[in-house]
Protein backbone atom coordinates (compact mmCIF):
# COMPACT_ATOMS: atom_id res chain seq x y z
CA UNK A 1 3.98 -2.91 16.84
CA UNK A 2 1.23 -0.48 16.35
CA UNK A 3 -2.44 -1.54 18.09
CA UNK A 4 -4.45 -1.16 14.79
CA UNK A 5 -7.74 -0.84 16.93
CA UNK A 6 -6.76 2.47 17.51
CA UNK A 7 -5.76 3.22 14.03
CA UNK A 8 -8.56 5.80 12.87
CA UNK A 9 -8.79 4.42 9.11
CA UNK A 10 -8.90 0.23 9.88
CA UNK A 11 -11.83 1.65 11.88
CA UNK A 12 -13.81 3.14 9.31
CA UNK A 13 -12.03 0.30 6.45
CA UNK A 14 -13.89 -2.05 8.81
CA UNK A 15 -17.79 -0.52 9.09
CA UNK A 16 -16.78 -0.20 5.19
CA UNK A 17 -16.19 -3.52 4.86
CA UNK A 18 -19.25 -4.64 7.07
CA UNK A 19 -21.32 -1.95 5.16
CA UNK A 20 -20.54 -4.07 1.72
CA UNK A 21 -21.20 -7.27 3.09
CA UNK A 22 -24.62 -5.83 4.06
CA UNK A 23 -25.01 -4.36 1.03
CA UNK A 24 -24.22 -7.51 -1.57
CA UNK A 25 -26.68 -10.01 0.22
CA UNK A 26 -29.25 -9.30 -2.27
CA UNK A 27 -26.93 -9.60 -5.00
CA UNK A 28 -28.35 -12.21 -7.67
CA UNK A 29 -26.85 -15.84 -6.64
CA UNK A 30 -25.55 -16.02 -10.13
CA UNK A 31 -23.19 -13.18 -8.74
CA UNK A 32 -21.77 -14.93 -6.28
CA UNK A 33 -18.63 -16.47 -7.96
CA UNK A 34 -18.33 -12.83 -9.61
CA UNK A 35 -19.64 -8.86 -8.34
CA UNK A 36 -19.91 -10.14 -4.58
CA UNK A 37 -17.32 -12.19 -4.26
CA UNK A 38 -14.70 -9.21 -6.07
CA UNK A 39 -15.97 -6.07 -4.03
CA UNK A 40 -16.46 -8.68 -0.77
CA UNK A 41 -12.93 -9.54 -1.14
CA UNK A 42 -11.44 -5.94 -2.03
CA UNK A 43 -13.45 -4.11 0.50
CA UNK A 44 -12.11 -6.94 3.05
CA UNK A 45 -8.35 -6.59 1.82
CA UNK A 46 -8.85 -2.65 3.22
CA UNK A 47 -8.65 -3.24 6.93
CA UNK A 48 -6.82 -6.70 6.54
CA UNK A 49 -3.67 -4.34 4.91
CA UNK A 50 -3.85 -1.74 7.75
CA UNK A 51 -3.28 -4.45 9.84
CA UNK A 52 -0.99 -6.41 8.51
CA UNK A 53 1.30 -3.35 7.97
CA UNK A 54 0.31 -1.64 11.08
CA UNK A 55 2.33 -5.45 12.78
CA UNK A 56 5.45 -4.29 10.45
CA UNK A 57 8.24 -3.19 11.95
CA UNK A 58 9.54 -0.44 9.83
CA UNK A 59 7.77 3.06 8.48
CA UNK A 60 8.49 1.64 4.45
CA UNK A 61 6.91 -1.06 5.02
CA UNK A 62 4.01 0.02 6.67
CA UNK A 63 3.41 2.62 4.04
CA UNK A 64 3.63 -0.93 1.69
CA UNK A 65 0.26 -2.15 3.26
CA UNK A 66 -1.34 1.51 3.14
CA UNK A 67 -0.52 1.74 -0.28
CA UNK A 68 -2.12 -2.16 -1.46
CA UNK A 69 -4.94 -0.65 0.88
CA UNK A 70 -5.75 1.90 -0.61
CA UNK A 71 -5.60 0.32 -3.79
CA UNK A 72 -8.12 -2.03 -2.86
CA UNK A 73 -10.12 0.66 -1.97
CA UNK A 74 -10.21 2.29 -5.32
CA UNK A 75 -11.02 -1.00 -6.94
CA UNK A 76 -14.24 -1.38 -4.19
CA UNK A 77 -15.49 2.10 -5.38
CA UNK A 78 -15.46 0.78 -9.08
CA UNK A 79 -17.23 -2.30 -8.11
CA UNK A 80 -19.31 -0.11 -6.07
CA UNK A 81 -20.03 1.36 -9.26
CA UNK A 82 -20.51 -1.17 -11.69
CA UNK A 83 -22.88 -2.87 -9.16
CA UNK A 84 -24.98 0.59 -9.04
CA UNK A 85 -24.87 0.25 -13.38
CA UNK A 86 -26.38 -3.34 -13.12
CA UNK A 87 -28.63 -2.36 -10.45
CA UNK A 88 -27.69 -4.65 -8.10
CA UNK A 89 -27.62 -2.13 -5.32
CA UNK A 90 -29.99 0.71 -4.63
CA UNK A 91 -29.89 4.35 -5.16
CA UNK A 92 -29.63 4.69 -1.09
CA UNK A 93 -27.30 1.86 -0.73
CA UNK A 94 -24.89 3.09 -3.45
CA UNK A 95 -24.89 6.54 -2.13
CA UNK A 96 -24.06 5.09 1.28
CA UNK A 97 -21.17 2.85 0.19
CA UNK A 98 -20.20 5.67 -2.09
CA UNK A 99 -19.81 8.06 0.56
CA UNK A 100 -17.92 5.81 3.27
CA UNK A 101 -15.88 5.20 0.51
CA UNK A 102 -14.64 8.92 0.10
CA UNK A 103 -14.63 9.47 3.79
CA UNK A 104 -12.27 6.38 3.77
CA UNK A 105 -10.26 7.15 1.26
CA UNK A 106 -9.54 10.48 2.84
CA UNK A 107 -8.76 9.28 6.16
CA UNK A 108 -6.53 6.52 4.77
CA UNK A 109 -4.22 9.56 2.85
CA UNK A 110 -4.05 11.30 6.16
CA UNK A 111 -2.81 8.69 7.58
CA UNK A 112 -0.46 7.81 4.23
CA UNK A 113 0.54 11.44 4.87
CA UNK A 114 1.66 11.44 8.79
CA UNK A 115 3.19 8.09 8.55
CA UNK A 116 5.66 9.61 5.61
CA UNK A 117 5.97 12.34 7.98
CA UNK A 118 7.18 10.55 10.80
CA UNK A 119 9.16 8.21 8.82
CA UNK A 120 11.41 11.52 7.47
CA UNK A 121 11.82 12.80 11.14
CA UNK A 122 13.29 9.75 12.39
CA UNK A 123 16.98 9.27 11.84
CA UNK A 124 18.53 6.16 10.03
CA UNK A 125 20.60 3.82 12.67
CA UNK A 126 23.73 5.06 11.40
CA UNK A 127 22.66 9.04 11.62
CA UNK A 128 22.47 8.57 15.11
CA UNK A 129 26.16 8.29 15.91
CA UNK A 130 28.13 10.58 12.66
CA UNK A 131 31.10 9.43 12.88
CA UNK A 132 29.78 5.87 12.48
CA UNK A 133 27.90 7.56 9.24
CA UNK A 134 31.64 8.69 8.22
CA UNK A 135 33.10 5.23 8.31
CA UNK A 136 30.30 3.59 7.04
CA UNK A 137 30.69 6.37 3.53
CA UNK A 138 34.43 6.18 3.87
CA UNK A 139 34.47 1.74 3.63
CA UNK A 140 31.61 2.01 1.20
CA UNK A 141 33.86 4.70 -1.22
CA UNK A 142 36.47 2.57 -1.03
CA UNK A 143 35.23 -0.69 -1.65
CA UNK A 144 32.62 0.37 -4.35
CA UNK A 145 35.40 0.53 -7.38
CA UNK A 146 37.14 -3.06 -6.14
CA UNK A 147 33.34 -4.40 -6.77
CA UNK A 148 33.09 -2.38 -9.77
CA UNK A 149 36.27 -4.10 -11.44
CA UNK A 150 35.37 -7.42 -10.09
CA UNK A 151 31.93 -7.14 -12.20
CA UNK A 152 32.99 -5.68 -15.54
CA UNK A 153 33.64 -9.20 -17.25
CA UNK A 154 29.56 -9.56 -16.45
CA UNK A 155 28.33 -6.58 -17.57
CA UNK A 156 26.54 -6.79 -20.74
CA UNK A 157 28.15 -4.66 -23.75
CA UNK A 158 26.69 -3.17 -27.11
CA UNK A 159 28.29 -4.06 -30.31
CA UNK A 160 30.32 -0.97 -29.88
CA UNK A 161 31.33 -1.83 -26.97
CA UNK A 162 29.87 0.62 -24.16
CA UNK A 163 28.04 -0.94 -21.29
CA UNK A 164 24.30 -1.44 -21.88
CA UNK A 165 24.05 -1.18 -18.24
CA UNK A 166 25.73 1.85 -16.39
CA UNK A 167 27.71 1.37 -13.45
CA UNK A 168 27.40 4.22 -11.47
């Protein structure tokens, strides 16, 4: 388990997420259901993903969480935006947001970038011992035609007869 404290971007996706808190509490009240509650709860969702993931075991899954993070991040800037368009938020304020936003958003693709990285340098379970790899392909060859046959009364056929499907 990674300690996401020292993770770079759930720093900065938290003073982000503080920074919109601060910035929505003069949002009207009849925004509260809607705008703040939205970009509160996507600008939240940031750090809450790099953390979450950051607790996963495996490199695809923390990727998983980076990825719905940065998502959320992209749908903060729009709210970010819309909320500038209503003029709920200040010149200074949006330009503030706006720019942690970027700065985020670039730190969060490094670190998108390096955990890919890593992930490709370390070897699968079975790549660590070949000839394990070898018999692992070898069983697999063998046994994917027997599961092949066993399927082919299930697999769904065109008038004409060809599988809709393809099997291999």
């Amino acid at each position: 388990m990674r300690d996401f404290r020292k993770i770079d971007a759930w720093r900065l996706a938290d003073d982000f997420a503080v920074a919109v808190y601060e910035g929505t509490q003069s949002f009207p009240r009849c925004e509260a259901y809607g705008l703040t509650s939205q970009l509160r709860r996507a600008a939240t969702s940031v750090p809450a993903n790099i953390v979450e993931g950051s607790a996963r075991l495996g490199h695809r899954e923390f990727l998983h969480f980076l990825g719905i993070a940065r998502g959320s991040l992209a749908e903060s800037q729009y709210f970010i935006h819309l909320a500038t368009r209503l003029k709920y938020l200040d010149e200074a304020t949006s330009v503030r947001l706006a720019q942690q936003g970027r700065q985020l958003f670039a730190c969060l693709h490094g670190l998108i970038g390096a955990v890919e990285s890593e992930a490709r340098r370390i070897p699968f379970r079975g790549q660590q011992q070949g000839k394990q790899v070898e018999e692992s392909q070898a069983q697999y060859d063998s046994e994917v035609p027997a599961v092949r046959s066993s399927l082919s009364p299930f697999v769904l056929q065109s008038s004409s007869g060809r599988p809709l499907v393809p099997l291999s």
